[in-house]
Protein backbone atom coordinates (compact mmCIF):
# COMPACT_ATOMS: atom_id res chain seq x y z
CA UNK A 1 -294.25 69.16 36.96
CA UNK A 2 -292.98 66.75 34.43
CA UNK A 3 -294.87 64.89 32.38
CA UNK A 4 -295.16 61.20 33.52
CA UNK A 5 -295.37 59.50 30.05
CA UNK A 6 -292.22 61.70 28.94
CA UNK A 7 -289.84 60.33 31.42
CA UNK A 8 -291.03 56.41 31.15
CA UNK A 9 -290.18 56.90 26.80
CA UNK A 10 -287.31 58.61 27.74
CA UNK A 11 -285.76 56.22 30.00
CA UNK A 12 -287.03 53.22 27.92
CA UNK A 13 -285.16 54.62 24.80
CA UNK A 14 -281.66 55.41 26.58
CA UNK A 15 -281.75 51.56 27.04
CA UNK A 16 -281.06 50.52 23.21
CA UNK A 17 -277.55 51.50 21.58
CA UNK A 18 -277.43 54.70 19.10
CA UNK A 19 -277.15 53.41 15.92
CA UNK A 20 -272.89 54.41 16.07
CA UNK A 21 -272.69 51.69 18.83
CA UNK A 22 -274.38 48.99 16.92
CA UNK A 23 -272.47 49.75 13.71
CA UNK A 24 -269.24 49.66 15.79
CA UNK A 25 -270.18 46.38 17.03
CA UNK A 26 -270.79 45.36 13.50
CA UNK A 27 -267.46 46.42 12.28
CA UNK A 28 -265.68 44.61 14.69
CA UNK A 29 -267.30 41.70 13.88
CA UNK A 30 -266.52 42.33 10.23
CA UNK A 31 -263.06 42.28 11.16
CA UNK A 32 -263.24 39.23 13.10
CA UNK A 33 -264.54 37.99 9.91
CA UNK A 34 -261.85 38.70 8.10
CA UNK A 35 -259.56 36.17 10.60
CA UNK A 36 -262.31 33.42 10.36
CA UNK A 37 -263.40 33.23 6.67
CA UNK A 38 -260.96 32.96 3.52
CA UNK A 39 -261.60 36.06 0.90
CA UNK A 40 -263.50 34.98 -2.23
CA UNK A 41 -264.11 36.06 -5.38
CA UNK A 42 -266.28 35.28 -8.38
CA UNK A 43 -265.99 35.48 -12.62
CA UNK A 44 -268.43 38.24 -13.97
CA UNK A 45 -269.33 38.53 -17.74
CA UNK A 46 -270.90 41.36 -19.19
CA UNK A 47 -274.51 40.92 -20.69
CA UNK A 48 -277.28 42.50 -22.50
CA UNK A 49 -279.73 43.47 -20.05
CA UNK A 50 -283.15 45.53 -20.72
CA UNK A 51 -281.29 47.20 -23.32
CA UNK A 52 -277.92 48.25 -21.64
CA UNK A 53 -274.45 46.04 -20.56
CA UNK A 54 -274.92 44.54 -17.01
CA UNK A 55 -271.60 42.92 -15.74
CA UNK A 56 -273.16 40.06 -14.03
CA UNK A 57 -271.91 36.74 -11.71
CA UNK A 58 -270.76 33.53 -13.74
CA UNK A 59 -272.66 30.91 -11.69
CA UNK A 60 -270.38 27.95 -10.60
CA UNK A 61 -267.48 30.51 -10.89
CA UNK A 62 -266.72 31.19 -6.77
CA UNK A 63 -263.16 30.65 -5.57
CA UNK A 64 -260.78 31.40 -2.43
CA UNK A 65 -258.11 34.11 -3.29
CA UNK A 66 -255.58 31.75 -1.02
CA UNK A 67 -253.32 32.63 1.87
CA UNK A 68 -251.63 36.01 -0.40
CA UNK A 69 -254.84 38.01 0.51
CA UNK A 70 -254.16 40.03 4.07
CA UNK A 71 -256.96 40.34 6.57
CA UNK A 72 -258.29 43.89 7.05
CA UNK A 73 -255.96 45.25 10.30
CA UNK A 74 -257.67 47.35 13.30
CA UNK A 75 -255.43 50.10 11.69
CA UNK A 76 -254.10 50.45 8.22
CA UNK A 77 -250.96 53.06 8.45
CA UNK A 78 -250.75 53.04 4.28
CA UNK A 79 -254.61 54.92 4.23
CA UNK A 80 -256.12 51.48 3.25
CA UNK A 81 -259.53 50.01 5.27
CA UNK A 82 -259.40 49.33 8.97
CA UNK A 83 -260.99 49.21 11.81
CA UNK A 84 -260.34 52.59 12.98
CA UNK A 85 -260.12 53.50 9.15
CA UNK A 86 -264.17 52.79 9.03
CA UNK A 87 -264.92 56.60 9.26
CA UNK A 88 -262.91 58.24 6.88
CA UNK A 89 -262.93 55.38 4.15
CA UNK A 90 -266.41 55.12 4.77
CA UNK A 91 -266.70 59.21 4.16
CA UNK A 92 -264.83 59.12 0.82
CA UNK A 93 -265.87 56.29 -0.38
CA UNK A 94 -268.26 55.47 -3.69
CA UNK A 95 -269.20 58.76 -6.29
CA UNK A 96 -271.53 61.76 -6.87
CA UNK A 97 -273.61 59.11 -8.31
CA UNK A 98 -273.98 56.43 -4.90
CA UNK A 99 -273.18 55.50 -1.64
CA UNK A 100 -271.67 56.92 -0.03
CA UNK A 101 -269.87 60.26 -1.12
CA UNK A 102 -272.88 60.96 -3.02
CA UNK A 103 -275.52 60.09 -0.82
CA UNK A 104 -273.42 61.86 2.25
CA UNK A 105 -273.77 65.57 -0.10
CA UNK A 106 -277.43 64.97 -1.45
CA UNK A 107 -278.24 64.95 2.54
CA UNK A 108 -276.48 67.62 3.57
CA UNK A 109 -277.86 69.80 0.42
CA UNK A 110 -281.29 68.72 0.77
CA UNK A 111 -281.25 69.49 4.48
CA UNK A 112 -279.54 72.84 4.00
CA UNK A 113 -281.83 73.84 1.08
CA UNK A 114 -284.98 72.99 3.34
CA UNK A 115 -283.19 74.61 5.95
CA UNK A 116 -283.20 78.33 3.95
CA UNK A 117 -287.25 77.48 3.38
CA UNK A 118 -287.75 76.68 6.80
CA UNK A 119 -286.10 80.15 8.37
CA UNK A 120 -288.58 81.76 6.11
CA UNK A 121 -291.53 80.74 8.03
CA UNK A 122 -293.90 80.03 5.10
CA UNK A 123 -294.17 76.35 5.84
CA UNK A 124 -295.40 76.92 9.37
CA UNK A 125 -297.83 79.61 8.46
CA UNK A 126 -299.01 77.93 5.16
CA UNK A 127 -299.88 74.86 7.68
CA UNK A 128 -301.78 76.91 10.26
CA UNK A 129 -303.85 78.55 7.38
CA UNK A 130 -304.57 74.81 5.60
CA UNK A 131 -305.87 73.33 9.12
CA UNK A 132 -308.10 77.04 9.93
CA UNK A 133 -309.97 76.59 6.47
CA UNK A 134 -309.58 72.51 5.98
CA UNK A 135 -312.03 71.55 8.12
CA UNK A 136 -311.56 67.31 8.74
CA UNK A 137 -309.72 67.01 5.52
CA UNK A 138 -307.04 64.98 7.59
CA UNK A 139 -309.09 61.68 8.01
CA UNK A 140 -308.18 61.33 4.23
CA UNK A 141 -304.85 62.81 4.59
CA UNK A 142 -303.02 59.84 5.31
CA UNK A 143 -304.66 57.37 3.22
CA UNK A 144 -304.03 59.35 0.14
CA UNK A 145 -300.48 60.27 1.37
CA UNK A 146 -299.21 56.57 2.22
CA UNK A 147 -301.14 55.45 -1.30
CA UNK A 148 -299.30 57.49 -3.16
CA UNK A 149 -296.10 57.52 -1.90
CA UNK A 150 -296.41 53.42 -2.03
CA UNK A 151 -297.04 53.95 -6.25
CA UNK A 152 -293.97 56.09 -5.99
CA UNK A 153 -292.17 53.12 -5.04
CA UNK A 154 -293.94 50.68 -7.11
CA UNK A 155 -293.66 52.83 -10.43
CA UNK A 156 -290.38 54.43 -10.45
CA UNK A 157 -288.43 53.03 -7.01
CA UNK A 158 -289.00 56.21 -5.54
CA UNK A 159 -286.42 56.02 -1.83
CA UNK A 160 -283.95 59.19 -1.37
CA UNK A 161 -286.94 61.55 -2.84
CA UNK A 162 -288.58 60.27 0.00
CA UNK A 163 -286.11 62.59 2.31
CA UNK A 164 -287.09 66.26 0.88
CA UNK A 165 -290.93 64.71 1.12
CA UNK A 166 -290.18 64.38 4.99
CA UNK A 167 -289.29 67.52 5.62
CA UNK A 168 -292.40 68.79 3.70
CA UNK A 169 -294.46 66.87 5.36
CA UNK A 170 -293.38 66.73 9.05
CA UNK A 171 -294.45 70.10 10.28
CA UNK A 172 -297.92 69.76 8.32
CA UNK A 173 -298.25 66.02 10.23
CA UNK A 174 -296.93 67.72 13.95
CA UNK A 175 -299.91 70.35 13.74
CA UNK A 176 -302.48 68.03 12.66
CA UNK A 177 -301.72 66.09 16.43
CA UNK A 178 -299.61 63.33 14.90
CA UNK A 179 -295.62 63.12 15.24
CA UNK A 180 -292.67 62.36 13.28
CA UNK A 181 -292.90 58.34 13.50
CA UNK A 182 -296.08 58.81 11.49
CA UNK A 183 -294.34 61.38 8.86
CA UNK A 184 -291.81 58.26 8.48
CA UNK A 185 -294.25 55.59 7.84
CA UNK A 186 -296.66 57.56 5.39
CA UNK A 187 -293.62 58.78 2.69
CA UNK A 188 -290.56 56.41 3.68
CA UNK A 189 -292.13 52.89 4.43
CA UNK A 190 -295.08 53.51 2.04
CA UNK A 191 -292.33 53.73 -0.71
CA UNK A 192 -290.44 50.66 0.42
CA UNK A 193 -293.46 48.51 0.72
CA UNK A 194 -294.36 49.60 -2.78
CA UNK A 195 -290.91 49.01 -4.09
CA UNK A 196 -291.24 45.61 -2.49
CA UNK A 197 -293.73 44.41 -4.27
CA UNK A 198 -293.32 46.57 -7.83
CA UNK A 199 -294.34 45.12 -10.91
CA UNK A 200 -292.74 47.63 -12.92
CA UNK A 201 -289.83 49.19 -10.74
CA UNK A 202 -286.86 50.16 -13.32
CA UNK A 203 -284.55 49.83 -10.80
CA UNK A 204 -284.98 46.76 -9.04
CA UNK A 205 -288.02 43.97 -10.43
CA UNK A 206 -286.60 44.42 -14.57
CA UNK A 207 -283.14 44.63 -13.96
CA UNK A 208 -283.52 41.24 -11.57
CA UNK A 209 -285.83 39.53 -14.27
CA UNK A 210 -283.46 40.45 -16.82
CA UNK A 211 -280.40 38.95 -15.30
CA UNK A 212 -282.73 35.72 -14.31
CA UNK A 213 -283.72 35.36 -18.14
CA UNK A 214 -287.27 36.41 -18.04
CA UNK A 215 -288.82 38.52 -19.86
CA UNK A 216 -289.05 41.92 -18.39
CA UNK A 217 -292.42 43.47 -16.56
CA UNK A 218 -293.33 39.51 -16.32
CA UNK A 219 -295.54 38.14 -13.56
CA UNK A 220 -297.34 40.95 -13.41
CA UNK A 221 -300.72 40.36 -11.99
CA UNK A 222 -299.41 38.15 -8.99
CA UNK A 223 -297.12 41.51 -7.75
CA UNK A 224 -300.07 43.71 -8.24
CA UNK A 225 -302.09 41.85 -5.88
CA UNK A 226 -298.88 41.55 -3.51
CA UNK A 227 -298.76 45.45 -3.72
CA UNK A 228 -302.48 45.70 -2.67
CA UNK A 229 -302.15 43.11 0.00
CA UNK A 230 -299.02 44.94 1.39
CA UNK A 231 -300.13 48.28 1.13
CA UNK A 232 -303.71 48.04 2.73
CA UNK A 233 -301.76 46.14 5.41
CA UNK A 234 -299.06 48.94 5.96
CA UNK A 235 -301.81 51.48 5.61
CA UNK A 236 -303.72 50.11 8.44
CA UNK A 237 -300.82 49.64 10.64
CA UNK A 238 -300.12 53.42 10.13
CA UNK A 239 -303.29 54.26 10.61
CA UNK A 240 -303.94 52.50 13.92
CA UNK A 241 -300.78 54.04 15.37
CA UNK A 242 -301.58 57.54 14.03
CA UNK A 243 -304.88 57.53 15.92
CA UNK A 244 -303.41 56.23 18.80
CA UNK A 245 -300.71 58.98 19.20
CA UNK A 246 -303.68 61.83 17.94
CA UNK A 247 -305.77 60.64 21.23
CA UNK A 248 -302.48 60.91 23.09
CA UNK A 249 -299.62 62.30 21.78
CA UNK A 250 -297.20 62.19 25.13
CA UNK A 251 -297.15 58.37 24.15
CA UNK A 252 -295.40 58.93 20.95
CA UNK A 253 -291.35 57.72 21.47
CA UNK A 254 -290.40 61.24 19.43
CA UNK A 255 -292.68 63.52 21.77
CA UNK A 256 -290.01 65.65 22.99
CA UNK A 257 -287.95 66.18 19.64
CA UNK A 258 -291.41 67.01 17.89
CA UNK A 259 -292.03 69.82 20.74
CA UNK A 260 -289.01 70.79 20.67
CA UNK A 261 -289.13 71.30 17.01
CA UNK A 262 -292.20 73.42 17.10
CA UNK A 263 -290.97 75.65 20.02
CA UNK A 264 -287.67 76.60 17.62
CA UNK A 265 -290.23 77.43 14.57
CA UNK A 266 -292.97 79.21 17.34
CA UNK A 267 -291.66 83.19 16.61
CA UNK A 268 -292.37 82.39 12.73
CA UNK A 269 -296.20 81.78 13.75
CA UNK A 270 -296.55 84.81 15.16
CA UNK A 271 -296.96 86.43 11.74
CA UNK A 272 -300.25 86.40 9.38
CA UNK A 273 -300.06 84.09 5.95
CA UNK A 274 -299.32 87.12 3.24
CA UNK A 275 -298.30 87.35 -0.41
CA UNK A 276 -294.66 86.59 0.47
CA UNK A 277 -295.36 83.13 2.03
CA UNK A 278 -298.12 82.30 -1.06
CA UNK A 279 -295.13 82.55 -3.19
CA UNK A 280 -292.47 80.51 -1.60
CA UNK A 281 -295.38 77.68 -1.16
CA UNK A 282 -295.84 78.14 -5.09
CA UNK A 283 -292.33 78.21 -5.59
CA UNK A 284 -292.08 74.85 -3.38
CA UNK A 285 -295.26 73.06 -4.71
CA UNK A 286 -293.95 74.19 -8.56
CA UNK A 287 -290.68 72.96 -7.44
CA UNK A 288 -291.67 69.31 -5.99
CA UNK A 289 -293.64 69.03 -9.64
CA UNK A 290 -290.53 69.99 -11.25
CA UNK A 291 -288.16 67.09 -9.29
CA UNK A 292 -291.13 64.64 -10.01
CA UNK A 293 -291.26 65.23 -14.04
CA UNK A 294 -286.87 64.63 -13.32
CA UNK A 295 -287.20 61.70 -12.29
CA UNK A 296 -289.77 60.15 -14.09
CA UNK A 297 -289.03 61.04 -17.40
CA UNK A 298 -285.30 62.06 -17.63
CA UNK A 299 -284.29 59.75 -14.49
CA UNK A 300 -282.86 62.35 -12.76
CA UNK A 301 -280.89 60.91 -9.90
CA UNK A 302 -278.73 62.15 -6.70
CA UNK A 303 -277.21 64.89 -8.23
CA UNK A 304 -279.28 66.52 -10.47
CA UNK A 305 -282.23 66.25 -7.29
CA UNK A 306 -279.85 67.81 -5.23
CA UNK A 307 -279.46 70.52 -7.33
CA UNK A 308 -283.18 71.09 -8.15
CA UNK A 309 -283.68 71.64 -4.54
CA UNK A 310 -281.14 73.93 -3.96
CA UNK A 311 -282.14 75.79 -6.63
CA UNK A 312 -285.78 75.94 -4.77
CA UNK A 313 -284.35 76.74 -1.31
CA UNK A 314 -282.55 79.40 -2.72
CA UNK A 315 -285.12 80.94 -4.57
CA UNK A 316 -287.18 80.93 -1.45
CA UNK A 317 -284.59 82.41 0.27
CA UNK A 318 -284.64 85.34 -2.35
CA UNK A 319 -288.19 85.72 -2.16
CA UNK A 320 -288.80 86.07 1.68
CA UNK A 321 -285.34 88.63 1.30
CA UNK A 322 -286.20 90.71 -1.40
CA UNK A 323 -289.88 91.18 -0.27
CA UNK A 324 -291.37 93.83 0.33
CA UNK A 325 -292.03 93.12 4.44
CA UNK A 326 -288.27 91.59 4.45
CA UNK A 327 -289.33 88.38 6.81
CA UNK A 328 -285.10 87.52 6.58
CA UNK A 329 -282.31 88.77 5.52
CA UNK A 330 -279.14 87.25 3.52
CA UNK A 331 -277.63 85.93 6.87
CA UNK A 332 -281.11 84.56 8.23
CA UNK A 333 -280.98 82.59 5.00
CA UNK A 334 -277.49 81.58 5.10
CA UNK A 335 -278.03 80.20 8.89
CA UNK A 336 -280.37 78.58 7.39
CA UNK A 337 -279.04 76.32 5.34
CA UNK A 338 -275.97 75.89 8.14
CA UNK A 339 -278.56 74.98 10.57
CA UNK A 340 -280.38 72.17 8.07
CA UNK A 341 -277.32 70.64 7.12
CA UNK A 342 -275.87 70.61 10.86
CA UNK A 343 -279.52 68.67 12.16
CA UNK A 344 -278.89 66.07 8.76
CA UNK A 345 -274.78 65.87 9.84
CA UNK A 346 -275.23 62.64 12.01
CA UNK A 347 -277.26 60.79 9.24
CA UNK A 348 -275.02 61.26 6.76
CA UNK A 349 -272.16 60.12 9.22
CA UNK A 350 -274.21 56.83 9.50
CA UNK A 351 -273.95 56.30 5.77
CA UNK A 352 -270.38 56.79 5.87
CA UNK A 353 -269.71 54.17 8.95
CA UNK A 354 -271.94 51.86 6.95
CA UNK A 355 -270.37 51.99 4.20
CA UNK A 356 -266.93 51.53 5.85
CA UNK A 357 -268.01 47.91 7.46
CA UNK A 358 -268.99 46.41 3.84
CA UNK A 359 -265.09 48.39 3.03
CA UNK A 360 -263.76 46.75 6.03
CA UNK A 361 -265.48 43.03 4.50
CA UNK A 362 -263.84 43.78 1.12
CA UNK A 363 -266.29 45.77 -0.55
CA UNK A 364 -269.03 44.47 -2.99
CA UNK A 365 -267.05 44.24 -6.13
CA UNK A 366 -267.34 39.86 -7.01
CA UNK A 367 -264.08 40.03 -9.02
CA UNK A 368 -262.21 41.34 -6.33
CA UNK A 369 -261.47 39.34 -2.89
CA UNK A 370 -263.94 39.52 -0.20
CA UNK A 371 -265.09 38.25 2.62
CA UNK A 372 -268.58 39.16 2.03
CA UNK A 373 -268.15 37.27 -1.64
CA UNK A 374 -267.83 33.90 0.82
CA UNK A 375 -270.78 35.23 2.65
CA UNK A 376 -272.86 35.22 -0.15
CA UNK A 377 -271.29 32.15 -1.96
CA UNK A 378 -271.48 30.08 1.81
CA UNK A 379 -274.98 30.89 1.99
CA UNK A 380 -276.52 30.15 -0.93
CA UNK A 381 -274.48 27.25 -1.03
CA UNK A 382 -276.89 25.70 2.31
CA UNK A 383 -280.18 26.59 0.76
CA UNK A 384 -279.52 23.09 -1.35
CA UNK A 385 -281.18 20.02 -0.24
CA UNK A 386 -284.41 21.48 1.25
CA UNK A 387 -288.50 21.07 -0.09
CA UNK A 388 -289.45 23.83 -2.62
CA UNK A 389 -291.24 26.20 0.03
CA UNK A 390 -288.34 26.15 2.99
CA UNK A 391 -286.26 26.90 -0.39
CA UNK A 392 -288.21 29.82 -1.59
CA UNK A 393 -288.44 31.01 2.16
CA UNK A 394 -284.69 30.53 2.97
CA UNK A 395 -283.90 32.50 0.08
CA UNK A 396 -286.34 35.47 1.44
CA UNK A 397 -284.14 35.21 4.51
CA UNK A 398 -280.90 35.63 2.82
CA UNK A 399 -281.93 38.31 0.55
CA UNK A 400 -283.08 40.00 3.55
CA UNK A 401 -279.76 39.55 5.21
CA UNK A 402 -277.58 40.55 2.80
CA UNK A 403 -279.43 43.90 1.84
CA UNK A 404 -277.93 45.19 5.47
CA UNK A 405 -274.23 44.69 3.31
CA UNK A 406 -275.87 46.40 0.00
CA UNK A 407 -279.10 48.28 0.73
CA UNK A 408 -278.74 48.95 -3.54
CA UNK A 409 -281.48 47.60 -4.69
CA UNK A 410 -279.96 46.97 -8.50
CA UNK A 411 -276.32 46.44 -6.76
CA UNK A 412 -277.80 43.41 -4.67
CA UNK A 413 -279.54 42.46 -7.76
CA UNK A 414 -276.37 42.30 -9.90
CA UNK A 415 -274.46 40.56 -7.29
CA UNK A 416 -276.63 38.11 -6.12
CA UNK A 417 -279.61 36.73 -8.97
CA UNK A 418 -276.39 35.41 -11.09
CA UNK A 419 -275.82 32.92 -8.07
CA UNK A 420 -279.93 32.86 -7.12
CA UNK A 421 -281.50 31.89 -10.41
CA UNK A 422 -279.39 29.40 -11.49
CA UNK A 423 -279.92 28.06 -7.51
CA UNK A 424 -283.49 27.69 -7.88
CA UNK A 425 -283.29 25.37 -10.81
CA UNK A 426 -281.53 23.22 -8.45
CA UNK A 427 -284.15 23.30 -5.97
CA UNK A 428 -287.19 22.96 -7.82
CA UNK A 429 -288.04 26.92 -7.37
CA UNK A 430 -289.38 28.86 -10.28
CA UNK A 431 -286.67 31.77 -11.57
CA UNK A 432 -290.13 34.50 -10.92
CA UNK A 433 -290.17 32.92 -7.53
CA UNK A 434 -286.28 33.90 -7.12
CA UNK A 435 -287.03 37.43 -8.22
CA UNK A 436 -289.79 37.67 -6.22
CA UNK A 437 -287.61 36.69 -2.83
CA UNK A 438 -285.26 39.44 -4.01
CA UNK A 439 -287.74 41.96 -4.47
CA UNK A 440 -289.54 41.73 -0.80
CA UNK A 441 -285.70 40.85 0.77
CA UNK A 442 -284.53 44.17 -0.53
CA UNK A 443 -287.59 46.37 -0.25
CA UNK A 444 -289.04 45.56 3.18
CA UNK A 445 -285.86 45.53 5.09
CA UNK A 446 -284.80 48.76 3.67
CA UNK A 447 -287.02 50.49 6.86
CA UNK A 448 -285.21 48.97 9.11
CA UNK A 449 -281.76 48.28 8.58
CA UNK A 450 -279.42 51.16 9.35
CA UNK A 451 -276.96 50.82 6.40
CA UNK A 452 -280.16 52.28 4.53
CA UNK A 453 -278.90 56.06 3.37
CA UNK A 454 -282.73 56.55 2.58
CA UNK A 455 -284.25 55.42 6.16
CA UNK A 456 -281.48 57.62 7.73
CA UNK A 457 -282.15 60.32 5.84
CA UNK A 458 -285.94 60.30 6.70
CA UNK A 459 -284.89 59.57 10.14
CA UNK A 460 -282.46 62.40 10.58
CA UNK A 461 -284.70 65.02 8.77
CA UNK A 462 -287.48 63.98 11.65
CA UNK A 463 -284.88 63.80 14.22
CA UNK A 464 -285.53 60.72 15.18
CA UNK A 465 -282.41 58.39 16.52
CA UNK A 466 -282.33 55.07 14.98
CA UNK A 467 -282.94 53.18 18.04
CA UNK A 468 -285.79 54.98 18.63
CA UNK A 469 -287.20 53.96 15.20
CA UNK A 470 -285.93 49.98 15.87
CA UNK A 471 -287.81 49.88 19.00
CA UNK A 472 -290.91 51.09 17.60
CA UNK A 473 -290.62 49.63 13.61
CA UNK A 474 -289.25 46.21 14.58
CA UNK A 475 -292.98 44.47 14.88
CA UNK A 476 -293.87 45.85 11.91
CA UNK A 477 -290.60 44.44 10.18
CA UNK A 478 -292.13 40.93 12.06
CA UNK A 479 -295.52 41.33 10.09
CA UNK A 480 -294.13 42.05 7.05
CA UNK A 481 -291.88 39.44 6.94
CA UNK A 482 -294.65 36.50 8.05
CA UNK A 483 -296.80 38.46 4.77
CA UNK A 484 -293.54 37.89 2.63
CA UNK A 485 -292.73 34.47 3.71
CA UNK A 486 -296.68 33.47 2.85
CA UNK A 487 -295.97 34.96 -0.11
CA UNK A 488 -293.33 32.90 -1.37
CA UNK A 489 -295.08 29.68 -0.55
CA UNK A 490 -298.13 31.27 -1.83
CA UNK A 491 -295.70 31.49 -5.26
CA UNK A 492 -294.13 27.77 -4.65
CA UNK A 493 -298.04 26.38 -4.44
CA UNK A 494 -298.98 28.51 -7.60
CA UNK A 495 -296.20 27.50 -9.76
CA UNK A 496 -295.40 31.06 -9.72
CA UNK A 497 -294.28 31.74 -13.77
């Protein structure tokens, strides 16, 4: 007899499009776009910015390309962007360094190298031997986890770590009674609430206070009450839904992915915790410690992570072979890693289409005609003429807007503070109130939108569909955006300096 709740989540989800039908939508309106807005273009000028050359926006600078600039076609016979180009161009696109080429192989590596771990079984039996001798240590599980992560974010703009952290964490979370939704929110949206409100992120608050003229790390007490305020808030959203689902867990939207996942890892349970799986755990735990020192003191990035963790999948993969009980064998390992990268393929395909519709608008180069260099010039153009606080709040909106075109946090702050800071002179809006509406633009909609390679990771590596995670995270998204609109007001009334 099937389950009652199942069916009802099951039917209610088949009613919102995959996330492939919405970004098709999107792309054809981007095209449409291309037939109702002239292409654009701005002057850049290279500065001096926290110590290194940042090619930035020359306010006052925007003009049409004229009439010599062809629309993107629905097809482009010469391998150029087009609508049916979206995939491919989308797929090839950027470097080993970014979106999307590089983001595309750091998912399919990471979810390959977990992949090898994951055949070995250690995880699974590691977890069942934490819960037998852990007692209730789960009550502060999640509290500590969705603190920390949210520091991550604050401190060094921690996002695409946040994917091998997932898959770490998701079997531990499934066996404690809660389900993948509640992996998401305690490592992916911890770390974009905390890079929301960072005082100190590298990569998004000092690069955007550089380019607005102020001096770097400023305003620092205001954000760290922001960050509280956000991440108590977040932490008791999670927390509510996580003891919701542990009372019930048929009501959770993932329930049958999450069973299914722990049927296909049920033969490895079968086995006692021995010396082999201490080791790969070591080897794993050693190996997390290892990416973390990376990044925070050498800034190790998407390639040189990707690499670290296929150097730990593979040594786990050595271990469980060459051991003495020989849990796997070469091939076991090798299907492994075919198996993890296969369950990651459709999020990295979503990067690529993603990355095709800002193609398909012109890209996000301002020296070079686009239409999404209009967008940006159009809109910031019609924040003019209002009172300081519909200002600040308007430019929250179109921060918020335009990270679903460039989900980089320092891209959208090189392309868009130039025009922003010298914009809130105009309106009576303090330059640290500019940043501000950057920083909670970019950070908070970055669990949302789609075009966000580090959501889709997380969201592939739980196996959770995107609209699945809309229909669930959207009044969340609400709530956080109410917090960040009283927030810039809060900043207006302050004189926020």
């Amino acid at each position: 007899m099937s389950d009652p709740n199942v069916s009802v989540a099951t039917e209610k989800t088949t009613r919102m499009p995959d996330a492939f039908v919405i970004l098709f939508f999107v792309a054809v309106l981007a095209l449409l776009l291309n037939y109702l807005l002239p292409a654009g273009k701005f002057e850049t000028q290279t500065q001096l910015v926290n110590g290194s050359e940042r090619t930035m926006i020359v306010p006052g600078s925007y003009s049409e390309a004229g009439e010599d600039i062809a629309a993107a076609p629905v097809f482009d016979s010469h391998g150029e962007i087009g609508l049916l180009n979206v995939p491919f161009e989308g797929l090839v696109a950027g470097s080993k360094w970014g979106s999307a080429i590089g983001v595309i192989a750091f998912i399919l590596v990471i979810g390959g190298a977990f992949g090898m771990i994951m055949r070995t079984g250690a995880i699974h039996r590691g977890i069942l031997r934490l819960i037998a001798i852990g007692g209730h240590f789960e009550k502060a599980l999640l509290p500590l986890l969705f603190l920390l992560f949210s520091l991550g974010g604050a401190i060094f703009g921690m996002g695409e770590e946040a994917i091998a952290f997932c898959i770490v964490l998701l079997p531990l979370l499934i066996r404690l009674g809660y389900d993948s939704i509640t992996t998401v929110l305690v490592t992916y949206v911890a770390t974009q609430i905390g890079f929301a409100t960072s005082w100190m992120n590298p990569f998004s608050v000092s690069i955007a206070q550089g380019i607005a003229g102020l001096p770097v790390m400023s305003g620092a007490p205001f954000r760290m009450a922001l960050w509280a305020v956000f991440t108590l808030f977040g932490l008791f959203y999670t927390l509510k839904y996580a003891n919701h689902i542990k009372a019930d867990p048929t009501r959770s939207a993932s329930y049958q992915s999450d069973r299914q996942f722990v049927d296909q890892q049920q033969d490895s349970l079968n086995d006692e915790f021995n010396l082999t799986d201490k080791l790969i755990l070591q080897v794993l735990g050693g190996g997390i410690v290892w990416v973390i020192w990376g990044v925070i003191w050498h800034q190790y990035y998407i390639p040189q992570i990707a690499s670290q963790f296929f150097a730990i999948g593979l040594l786990a993969a050595l271990i469980a072979v060459f051991s003495r009980g020989n849990s796997i064998t070469a091939n076991d390992a090798s299907d492994g890693f075919k198996q993890g990268a296969a369950e990651l393929l459709p999020a990295a395909l979503v990067v690529a289409i993603a990355k095709g519709v800002v193609l398909l608008l012109g890209g996000d180069n301002p020296t070079e005609p686009s239409i999404l260099n209009s967008l940006l010039f159009y809109a910031a153009s019609g924040i003019e003429g209002v009172s300081e606080s519909v200002a600040a709040t308007l430019m929250l909106a179109l921060q918020s807007i335009f990270n679903f075109f460039v989900a980089s946090g320092s891209g959208q702050a090189a392309l868009t503070m130039p025009l922003m800071a010298p914009l809130s002179d105009l309106v009576g809006v303090s330059r640290q109130t500019a940043v501000l509406a950057f920083q909670l633009g970019d950070g908070l909609t970055n669990i949302i939108i789609p075009t966000s390679a580090s959501l889709v990771g997380c969201l592939g590596v739980a196996r959770l569909d995107w609209s699945v995670w809309f229909k669930f995270i959207w009044r969340l998204q609400v709530w956080l955006f109410l917090l960040a609109s009283l927030a810039m007001v809060s900043a207006v009334i302050l004189d926020y300096q």
